[in-house]
Structures are given as structure tokens and as C-alpha cells.
PDB file of N, CA and C in Angstrom:
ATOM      1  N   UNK A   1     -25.788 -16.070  -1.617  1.00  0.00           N
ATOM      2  CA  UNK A   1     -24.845 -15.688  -0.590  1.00  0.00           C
ATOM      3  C   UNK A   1     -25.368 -14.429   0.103  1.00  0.00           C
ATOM      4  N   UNK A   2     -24.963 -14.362   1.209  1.00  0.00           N
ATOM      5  CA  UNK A   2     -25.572 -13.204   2.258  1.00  0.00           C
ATOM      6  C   UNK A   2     -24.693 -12.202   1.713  1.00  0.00           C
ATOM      7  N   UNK A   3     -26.013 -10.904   1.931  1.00  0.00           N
ATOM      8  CA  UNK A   3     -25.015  -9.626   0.907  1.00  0.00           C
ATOM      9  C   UNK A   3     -23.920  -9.096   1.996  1.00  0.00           C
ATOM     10  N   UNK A   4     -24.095  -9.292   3.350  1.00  0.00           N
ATOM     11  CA  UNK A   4     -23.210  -9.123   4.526  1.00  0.00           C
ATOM     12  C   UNK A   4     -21.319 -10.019   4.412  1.00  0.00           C
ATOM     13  N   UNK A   5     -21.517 -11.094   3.718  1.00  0.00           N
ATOM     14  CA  UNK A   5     -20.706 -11.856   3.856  1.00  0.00           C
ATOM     15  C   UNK A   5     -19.850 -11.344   2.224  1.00  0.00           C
ATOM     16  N   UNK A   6     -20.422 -10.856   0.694  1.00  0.00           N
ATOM     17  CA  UNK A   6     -20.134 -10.842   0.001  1.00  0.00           C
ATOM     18  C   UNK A   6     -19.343  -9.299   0.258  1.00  0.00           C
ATOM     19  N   UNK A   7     -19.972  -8.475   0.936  1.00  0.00           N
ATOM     20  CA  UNK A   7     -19.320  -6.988   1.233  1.00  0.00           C
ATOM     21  C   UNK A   7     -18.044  -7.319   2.028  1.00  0.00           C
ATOM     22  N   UNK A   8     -17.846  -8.126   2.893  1.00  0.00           N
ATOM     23  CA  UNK A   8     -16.693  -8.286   3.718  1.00  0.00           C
ATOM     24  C   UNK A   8     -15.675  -9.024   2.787  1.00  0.00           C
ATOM     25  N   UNK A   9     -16.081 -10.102   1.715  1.00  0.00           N
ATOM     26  CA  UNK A   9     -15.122 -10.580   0.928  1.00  0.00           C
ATOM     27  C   UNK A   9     -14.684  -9.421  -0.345  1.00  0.00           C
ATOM     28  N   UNK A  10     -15.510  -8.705  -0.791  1.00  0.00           N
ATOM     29  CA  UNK A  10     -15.423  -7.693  -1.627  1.00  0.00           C
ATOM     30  C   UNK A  10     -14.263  -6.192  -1.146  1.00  0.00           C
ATOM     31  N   UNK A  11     -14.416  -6.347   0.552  1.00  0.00           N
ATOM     32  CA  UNK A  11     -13.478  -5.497   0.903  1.00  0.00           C
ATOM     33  C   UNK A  11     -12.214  -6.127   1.534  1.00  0.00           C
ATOM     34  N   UNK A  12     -11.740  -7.379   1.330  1.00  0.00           N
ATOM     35  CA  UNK A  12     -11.119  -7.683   1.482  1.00  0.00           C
ATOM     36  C   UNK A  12      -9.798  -8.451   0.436  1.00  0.00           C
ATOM     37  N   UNK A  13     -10.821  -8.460  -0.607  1.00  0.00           N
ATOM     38  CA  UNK A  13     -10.044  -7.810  -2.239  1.00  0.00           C
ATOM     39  C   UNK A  13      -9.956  -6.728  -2.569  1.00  0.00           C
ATOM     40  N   UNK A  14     -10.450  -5.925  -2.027  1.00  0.00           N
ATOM     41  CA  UNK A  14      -9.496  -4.365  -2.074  1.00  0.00           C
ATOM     42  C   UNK A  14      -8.490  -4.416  -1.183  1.00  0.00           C
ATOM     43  N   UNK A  15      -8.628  -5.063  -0.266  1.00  0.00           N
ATOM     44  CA  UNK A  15      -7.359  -4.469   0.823  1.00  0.00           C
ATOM     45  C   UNK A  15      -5.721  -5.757  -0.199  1.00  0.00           C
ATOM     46  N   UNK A  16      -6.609  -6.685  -0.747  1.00  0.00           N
ATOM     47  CA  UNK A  16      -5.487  -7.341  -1.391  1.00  0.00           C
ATOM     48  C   UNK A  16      -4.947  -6.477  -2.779  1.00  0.00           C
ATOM     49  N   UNK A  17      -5.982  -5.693  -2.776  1.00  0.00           N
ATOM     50  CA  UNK A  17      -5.698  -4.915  -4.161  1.00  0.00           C
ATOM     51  C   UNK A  17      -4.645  -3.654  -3.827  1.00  0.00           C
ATOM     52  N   UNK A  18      -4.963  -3.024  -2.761  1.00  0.00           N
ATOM     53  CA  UNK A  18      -4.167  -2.275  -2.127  1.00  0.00           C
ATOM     54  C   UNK A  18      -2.480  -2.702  -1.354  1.00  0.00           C
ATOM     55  N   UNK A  19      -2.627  -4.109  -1.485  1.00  0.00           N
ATOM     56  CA  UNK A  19      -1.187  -4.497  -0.771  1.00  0.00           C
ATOM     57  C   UNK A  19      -0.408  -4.950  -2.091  1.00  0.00           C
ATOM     58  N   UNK A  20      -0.893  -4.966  -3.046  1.00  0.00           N
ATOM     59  CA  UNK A  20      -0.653  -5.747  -4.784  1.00  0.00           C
ATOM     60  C   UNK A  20       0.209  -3.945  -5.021  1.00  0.00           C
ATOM     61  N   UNK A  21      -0.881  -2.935  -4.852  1.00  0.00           N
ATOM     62  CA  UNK A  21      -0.651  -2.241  -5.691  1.00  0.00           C
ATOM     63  C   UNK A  21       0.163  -1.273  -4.809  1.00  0.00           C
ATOM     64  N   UNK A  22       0.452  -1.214  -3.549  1.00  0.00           N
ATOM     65  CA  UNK A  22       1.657  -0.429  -2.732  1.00  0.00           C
ATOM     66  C   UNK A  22       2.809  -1.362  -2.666  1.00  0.00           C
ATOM     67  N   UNK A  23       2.542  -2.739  -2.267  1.00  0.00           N
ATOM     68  CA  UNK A  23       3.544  -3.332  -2.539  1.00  0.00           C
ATOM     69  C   UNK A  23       4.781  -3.300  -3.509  1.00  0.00           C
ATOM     70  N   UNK A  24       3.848  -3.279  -4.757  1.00  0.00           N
ATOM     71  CA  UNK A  24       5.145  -2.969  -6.024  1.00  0.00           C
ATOM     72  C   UNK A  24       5.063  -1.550  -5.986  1.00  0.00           C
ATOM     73  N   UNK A  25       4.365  -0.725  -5.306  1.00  0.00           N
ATOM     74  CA  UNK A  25       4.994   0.604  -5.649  1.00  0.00           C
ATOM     75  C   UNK A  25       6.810   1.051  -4.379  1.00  0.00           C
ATOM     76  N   UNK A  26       6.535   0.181  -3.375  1.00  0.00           N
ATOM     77  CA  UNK A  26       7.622   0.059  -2.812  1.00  0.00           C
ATOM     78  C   UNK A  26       8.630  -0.012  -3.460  1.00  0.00           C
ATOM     79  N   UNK A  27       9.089  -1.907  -4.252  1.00  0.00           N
ATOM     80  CA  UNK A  27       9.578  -2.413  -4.580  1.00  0.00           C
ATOM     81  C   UNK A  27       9.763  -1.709  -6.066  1.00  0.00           C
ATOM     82  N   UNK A  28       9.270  -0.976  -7.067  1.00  0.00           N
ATOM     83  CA  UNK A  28       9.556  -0.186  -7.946  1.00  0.00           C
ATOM     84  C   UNK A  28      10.526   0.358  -7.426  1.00  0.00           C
ATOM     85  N   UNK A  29      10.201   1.832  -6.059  1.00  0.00           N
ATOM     86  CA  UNK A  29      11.389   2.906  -5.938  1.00  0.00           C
ATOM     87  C   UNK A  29      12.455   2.214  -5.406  1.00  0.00           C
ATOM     88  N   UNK A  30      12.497   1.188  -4.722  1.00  0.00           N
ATOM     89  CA  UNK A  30      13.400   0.229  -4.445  1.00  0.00           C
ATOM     90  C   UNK A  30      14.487   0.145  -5.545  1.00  0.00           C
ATOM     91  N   UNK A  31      13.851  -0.901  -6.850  1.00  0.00           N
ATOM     92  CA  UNK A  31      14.631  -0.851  -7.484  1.00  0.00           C
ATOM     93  C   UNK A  31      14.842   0.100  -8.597  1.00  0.00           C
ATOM     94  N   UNK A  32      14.040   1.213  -8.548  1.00  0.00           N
ATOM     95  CA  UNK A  32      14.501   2.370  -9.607  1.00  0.00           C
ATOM     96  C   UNK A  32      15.533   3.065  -9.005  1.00  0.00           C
ATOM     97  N   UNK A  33      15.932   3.054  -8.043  1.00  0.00           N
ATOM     98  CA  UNK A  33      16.765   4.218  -7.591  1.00  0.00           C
ATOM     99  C   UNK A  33      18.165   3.580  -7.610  1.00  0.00           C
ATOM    100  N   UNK A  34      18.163   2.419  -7.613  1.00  0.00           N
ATOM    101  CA  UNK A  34      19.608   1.441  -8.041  1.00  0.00           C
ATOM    102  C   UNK A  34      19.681   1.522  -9.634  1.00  0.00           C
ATOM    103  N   UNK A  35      18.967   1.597 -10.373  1.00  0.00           N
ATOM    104  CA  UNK A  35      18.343   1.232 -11.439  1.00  0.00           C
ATOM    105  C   UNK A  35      19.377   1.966 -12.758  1.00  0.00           C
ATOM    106  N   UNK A  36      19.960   2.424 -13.465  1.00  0.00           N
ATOM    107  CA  UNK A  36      20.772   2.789 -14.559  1.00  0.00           C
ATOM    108  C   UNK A  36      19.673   3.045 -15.564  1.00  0.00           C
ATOM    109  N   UNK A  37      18.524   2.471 -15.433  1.00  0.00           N
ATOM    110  CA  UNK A  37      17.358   3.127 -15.973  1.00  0.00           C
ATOM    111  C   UNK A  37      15.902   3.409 -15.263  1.00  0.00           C
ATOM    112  N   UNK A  38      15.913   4.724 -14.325  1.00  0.00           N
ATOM    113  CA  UNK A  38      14.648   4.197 -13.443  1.00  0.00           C
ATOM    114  C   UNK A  38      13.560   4.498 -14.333  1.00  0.00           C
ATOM    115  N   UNK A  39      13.672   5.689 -15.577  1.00  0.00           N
ATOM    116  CA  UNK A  39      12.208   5.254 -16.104  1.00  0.00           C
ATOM    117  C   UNK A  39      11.765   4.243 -16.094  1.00  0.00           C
ATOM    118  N   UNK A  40      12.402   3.091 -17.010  1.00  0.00           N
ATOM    119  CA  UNK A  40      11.750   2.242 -17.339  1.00  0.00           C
ATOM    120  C   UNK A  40      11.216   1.584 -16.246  1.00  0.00           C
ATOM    121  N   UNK A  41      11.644   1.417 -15.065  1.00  0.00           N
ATOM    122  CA  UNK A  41      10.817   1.012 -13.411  1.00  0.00           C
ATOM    123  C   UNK A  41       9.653   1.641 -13.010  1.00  0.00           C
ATOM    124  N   UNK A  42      10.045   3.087 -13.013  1.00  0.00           N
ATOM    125  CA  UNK A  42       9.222   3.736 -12.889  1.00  0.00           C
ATOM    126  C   UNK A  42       7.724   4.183 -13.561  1.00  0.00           C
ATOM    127  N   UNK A  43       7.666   4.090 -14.720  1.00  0.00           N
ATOM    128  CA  UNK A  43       6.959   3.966 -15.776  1.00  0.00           C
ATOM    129  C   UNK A  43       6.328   2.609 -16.235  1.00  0.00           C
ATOM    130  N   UNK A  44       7.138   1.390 -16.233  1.00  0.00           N
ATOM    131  CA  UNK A  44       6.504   0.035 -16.217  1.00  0.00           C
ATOM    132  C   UNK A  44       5.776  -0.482 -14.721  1.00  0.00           C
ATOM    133  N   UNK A  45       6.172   0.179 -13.559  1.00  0.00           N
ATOM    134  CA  UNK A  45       5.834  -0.553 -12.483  1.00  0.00           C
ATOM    135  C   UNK A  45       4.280   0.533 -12.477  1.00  0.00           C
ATOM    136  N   UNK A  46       4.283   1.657 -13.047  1.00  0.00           N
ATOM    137  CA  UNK A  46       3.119   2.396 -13.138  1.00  0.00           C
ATOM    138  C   UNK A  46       1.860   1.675 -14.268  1.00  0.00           C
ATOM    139  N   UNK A  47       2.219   1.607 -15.073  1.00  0.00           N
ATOM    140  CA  UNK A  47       1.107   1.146 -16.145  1.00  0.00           C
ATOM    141  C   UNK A  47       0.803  -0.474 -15.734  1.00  0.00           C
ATOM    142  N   UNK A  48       1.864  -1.238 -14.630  1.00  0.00           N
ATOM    143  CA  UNK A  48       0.948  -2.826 -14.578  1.00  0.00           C
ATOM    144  C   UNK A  48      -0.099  -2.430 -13.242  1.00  0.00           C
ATOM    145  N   UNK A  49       0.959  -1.655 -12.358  1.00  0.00           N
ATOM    146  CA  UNK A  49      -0.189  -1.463 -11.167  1.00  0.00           C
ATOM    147  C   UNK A  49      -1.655  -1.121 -11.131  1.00  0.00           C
ATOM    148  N   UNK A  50      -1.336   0.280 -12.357  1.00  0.00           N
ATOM    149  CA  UNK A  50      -2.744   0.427 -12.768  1.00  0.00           C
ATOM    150  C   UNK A  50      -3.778  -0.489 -13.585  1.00  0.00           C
ATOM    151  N   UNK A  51      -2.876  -0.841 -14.095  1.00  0.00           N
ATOM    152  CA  UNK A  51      -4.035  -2.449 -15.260  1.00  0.00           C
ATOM    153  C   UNK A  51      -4.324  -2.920 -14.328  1.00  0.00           C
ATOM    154  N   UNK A  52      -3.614  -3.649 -13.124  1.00  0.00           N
ATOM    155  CA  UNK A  52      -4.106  -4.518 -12.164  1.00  0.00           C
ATOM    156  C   UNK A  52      -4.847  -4.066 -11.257  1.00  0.00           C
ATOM    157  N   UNK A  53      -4.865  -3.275 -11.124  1.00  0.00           N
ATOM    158  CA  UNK A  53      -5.869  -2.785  -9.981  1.00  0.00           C
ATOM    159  C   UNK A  53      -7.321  -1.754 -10.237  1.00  0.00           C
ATOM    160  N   UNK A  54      -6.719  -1.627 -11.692  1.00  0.00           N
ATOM    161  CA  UNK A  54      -8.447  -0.708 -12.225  1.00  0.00           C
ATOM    162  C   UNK A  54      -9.260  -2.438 -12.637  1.00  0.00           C
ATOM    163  N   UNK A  55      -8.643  -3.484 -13.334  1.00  0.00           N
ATOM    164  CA  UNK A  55      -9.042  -5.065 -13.412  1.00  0.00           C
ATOM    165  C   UNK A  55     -10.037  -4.913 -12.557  1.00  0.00           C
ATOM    166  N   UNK A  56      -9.183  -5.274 -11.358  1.00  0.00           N
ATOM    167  CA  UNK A  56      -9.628  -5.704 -10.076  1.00  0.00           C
ATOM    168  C   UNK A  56     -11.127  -5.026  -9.963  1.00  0.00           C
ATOM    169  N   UNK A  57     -10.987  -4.072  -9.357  1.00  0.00           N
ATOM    170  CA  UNK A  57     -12.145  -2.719  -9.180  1.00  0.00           C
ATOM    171  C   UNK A  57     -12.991  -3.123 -10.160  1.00  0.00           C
ATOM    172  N   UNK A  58     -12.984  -3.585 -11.718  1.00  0.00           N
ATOM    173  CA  UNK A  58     -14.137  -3.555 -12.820  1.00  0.00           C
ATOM    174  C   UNK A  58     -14.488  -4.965 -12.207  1.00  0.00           C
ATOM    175  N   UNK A  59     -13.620  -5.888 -12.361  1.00  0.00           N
ATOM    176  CA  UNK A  59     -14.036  -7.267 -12.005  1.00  0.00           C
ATOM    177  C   UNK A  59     -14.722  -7.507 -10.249  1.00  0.00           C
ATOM    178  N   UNK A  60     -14.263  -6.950  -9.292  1.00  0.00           N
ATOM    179  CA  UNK A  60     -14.497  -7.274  -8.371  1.00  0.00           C
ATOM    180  C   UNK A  60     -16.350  -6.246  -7.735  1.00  0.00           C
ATOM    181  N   UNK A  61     -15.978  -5.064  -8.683  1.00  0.00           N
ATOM    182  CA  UNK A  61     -17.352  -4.314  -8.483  1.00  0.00           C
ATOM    183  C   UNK A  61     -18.804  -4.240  -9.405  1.00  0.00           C
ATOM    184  N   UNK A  62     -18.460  -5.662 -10.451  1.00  0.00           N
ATOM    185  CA  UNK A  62     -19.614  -6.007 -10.959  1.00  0.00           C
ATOM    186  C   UNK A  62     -21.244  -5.155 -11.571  1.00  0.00           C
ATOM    187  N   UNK A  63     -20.054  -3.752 -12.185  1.00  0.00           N
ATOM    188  CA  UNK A  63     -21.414  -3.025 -11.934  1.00  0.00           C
ATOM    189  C   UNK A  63     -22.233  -2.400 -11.025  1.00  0.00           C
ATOM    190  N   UNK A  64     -22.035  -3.076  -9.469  1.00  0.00           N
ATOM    191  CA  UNK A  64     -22.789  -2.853  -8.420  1.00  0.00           C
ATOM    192  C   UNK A  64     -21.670  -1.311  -7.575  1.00  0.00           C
ATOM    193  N   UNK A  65     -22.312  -0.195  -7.666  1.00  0.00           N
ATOM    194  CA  UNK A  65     -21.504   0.882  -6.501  1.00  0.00           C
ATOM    195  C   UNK A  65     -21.503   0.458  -5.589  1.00  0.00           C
ATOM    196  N   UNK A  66     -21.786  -0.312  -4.408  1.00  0.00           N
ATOM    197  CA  UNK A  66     -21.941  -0.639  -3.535  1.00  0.00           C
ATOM    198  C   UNK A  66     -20.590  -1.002  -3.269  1.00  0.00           C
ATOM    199  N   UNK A  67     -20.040  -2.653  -4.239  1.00  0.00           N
ATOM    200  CA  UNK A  67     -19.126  -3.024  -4.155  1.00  0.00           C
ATOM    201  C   UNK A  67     -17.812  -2.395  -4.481  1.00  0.00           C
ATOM    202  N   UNK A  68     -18.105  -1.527  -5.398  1.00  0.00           N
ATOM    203  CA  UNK A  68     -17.006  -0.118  -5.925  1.00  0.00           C
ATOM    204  C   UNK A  68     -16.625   0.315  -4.259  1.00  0.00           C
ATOM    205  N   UNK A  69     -17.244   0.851  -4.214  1.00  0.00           N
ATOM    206  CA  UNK A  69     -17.174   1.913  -2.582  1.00  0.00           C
ATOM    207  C   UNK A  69     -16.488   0.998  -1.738  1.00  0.00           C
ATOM    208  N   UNK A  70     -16.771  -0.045  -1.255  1.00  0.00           N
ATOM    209  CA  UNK A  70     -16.583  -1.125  -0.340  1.00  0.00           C
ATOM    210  C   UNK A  70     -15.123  -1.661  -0.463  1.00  0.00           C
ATOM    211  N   UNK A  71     -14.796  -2.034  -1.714  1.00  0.00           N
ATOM    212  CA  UNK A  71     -13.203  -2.382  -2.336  1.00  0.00           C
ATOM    213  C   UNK A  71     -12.811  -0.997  -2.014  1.00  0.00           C
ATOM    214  N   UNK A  72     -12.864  -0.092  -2.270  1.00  0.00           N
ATOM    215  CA  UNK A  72     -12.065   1.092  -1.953  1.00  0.00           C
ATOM    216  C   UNK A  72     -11.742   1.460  -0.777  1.00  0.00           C
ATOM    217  N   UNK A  73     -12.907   1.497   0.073  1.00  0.00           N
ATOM    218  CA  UNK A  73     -12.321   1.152   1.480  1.00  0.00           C
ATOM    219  C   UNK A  73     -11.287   0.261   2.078  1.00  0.00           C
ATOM    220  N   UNK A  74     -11.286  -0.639   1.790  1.00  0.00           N
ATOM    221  CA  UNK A  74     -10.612  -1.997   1.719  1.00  0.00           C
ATOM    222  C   UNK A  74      -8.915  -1.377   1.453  1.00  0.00           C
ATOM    223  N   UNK A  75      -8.867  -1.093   0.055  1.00  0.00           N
ATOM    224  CA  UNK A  75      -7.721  -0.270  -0.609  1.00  0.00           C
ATOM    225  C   UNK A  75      -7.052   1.111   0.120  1.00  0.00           C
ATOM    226  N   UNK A  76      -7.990   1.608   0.550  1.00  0.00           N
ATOM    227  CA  UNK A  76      -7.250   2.520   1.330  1.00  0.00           C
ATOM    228  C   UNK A  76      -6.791   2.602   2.810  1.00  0.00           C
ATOM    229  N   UNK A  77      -7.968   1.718   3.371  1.00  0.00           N
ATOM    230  CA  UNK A  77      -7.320   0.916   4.489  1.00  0.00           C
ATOM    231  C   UNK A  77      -5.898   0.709   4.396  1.00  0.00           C
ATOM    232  N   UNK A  78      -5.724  -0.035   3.235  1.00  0.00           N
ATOM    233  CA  UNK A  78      -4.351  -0.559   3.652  1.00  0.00           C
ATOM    234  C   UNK A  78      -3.627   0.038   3.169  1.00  0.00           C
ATOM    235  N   UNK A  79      -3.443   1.244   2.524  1.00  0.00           N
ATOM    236  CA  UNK A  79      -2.810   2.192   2.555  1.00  0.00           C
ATOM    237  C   UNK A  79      -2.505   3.094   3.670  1.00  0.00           C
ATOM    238  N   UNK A  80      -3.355   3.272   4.543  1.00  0.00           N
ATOM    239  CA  UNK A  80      -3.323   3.801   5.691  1.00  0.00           C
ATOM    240  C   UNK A  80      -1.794   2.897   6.764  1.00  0.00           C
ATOM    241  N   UNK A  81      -2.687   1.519   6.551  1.00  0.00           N
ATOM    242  CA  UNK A  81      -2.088   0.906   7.865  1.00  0.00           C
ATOM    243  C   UNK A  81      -0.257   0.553   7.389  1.00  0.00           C
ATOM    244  N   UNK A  82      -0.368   0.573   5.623  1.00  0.00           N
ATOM    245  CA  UNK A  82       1.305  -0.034   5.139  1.00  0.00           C
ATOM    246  C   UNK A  82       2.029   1.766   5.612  1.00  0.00           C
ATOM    247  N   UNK A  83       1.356   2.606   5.384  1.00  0.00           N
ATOM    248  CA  UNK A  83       2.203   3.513   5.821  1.00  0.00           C
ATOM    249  C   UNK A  83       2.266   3.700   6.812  1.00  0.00           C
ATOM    250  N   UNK A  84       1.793   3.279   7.929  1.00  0.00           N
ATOM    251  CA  UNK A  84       1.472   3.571   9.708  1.00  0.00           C
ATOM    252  C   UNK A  84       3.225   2.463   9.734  1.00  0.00           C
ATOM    253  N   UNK A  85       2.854   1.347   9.016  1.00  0.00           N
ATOM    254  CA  UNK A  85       4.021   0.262   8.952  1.00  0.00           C
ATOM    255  C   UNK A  85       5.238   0.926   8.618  1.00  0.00           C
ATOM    256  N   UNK A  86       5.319   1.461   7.843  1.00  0.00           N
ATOM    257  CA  UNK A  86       6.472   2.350   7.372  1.00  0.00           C
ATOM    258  C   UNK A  86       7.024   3.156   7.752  1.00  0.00           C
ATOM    259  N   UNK A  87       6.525   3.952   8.341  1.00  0.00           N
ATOM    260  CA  UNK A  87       6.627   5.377   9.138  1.00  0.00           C
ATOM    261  C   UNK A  87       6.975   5.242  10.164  1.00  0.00           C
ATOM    262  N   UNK A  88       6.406   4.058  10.721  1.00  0.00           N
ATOM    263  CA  UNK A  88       6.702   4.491  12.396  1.00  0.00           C
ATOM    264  C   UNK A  88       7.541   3.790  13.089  1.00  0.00           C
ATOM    265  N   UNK A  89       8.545   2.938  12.067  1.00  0.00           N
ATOM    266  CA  UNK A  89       9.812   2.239  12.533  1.00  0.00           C
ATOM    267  C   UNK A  89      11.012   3.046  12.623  1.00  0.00           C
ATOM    268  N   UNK A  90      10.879   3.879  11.482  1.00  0.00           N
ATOM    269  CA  UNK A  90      12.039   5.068  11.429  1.00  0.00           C
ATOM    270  C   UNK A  90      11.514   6.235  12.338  1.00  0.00           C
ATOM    271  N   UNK A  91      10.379   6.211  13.069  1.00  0.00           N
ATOM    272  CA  UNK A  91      10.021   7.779  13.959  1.00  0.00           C
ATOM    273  C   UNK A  91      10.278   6.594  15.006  1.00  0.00           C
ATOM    274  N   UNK A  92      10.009   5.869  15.385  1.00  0.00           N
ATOM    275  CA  UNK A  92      10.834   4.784  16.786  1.00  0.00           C
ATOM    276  C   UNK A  92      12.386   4.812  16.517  1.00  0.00           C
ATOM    277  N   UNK A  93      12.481   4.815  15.951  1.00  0.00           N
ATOM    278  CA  UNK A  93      14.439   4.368  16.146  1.00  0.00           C
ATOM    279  C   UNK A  93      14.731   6.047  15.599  1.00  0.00           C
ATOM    280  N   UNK A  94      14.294   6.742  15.606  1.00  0.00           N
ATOM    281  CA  UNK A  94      15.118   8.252  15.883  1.00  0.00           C
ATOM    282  C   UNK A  94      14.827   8.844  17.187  1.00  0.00           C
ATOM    283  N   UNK A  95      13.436   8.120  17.724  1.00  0.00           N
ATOM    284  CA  UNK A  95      13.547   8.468  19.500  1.00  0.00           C
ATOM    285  C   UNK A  95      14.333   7.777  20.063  1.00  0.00           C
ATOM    286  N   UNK A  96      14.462   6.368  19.651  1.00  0.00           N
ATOM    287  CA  UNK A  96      15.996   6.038  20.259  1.00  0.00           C
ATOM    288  C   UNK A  96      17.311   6.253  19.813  1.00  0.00           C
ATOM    289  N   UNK A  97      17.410   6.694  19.162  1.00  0.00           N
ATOM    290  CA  UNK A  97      18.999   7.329  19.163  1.00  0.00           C
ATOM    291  C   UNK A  97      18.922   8.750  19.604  1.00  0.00           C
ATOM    292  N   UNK A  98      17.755   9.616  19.701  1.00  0.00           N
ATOM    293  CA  UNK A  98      17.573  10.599  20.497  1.00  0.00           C
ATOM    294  C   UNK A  98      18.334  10.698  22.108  1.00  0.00           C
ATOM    295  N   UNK A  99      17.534   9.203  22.514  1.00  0.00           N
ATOM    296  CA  UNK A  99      17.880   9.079  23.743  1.00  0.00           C
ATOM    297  C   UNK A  99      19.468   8.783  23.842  1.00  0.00           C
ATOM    298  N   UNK A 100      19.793   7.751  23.135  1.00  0.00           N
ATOM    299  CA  UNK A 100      21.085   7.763  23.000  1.00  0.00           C
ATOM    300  C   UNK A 100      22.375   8.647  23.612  1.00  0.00           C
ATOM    301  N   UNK A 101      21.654   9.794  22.242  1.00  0.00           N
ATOM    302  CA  UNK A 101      22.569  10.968  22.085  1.00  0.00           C
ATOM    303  C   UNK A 101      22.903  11.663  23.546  1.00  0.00           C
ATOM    304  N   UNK A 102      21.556  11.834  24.206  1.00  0.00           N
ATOM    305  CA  UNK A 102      21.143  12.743  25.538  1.00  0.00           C
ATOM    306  C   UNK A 102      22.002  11.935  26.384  1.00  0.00           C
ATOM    307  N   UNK A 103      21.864  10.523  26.646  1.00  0.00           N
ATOM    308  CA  UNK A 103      23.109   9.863  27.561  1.00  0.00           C
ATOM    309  C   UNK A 103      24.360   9.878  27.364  1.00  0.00           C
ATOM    310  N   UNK A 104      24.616   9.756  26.212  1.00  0.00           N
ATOM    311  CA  UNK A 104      26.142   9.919  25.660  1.00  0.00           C
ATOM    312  C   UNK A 104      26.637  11.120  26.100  1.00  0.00           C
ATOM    313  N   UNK A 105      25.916  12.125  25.772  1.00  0.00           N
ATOM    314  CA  UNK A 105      26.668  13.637  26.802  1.00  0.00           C
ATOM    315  C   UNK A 105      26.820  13.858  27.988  1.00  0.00           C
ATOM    316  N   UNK A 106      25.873  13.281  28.307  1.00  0.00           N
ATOM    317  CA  UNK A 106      25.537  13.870  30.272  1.00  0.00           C
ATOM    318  C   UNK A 106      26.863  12.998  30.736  1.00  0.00           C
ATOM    319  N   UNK A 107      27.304  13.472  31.809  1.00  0.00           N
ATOM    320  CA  UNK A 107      28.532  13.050  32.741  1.00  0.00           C
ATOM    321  C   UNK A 107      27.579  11.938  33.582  1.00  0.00           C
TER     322      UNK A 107
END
């Protein structure tokens, strides 16, 4: 296999590794904060994320740094872009109720 084609699949199991492992970190504080016990959320959703995603990284980087580095990119990518996702629905809808507010007063 072309080492071009194996780097793009290699970083594209990090970016799945990164949506695995923000994903349930969402869905943890989600449900820890309803939770009557959030350690145990908090603390269990910590020790699988990490098994699963240090896995990943041993299995998917074969020894080779190359592929280490490459998945990590991948992983933080999408850390970047789930929080760009996150962030910027609630900084949009407080400029609109900004505006809101400013019409609601004016005569």
C-alpha cells in the first residue's frame, strides 16, 4: 500500500479516535451532572476513554512515529473543529438575543 494513502487512513483513525473519545467525554458531563452519583460517570467514562484511545494509538501506530504523530493530528483536529461546533452556536445565539434586546428598547 502507498505510504501516502496509509498516512491519510492512519489520520483518519485518529480523528475517529478523537470523536470516540470527546464524544463520551460530552455525554459523561451530560450525564454526571444529572447523575446522584457523578463519580462513578466521571471516573468510569475516564478510565474507558483512556483504554480506548491509548488501544487505538498502540494499535493504529504500529511502532512506526510517523503514524503516532499523524493519528494525533487527526485527534486533535477534531478536537479543534467539535469545539469550534460547540462554541459557536451559543456565541451566535447570544448575538442574537443581543440584537433582540437593542430592538426591544429603542422606540
Amino acid at each position: 500500500m502507498n505510504e501516502t494513502i496509509r498516512l491519510l487512513l492512519v489520520f483518519l483513525a485518529g480523528g475517529f479516535l478523537g470523536l470516540v473519545f470527546f464524544g463520551s467525554l460530552w455525554w459523561s458531563v451530560q450525564k454526571g451532572t444529572t447523575s446522584k452519583r457523578p463519580y462513578l460517570w466521571f471516573f468510569g467514562s475516564l478510565i474507558l476513554r483512556m483504554s480506548i484511545t491509548l488501544a487505538g494509538f498502540y494499535f493504529i501506530g504500529n511502532g512506526h512515529w510517523e503514524r503516532i504523530v499523524v493519528c494525533f493530528l487527526g485527534f486533535f483536529l477534531t478536537r479543534l473543529v467539535l469545539v469550534h461546533q460547540v462554541r459557536f452556536p451559543r456565541e451566535k445565539n447570544k448575538i442574537r438575543l443581543e440584537k433582540e434586546e437593542k430592538h426591544a428598547t429603542q422606540p
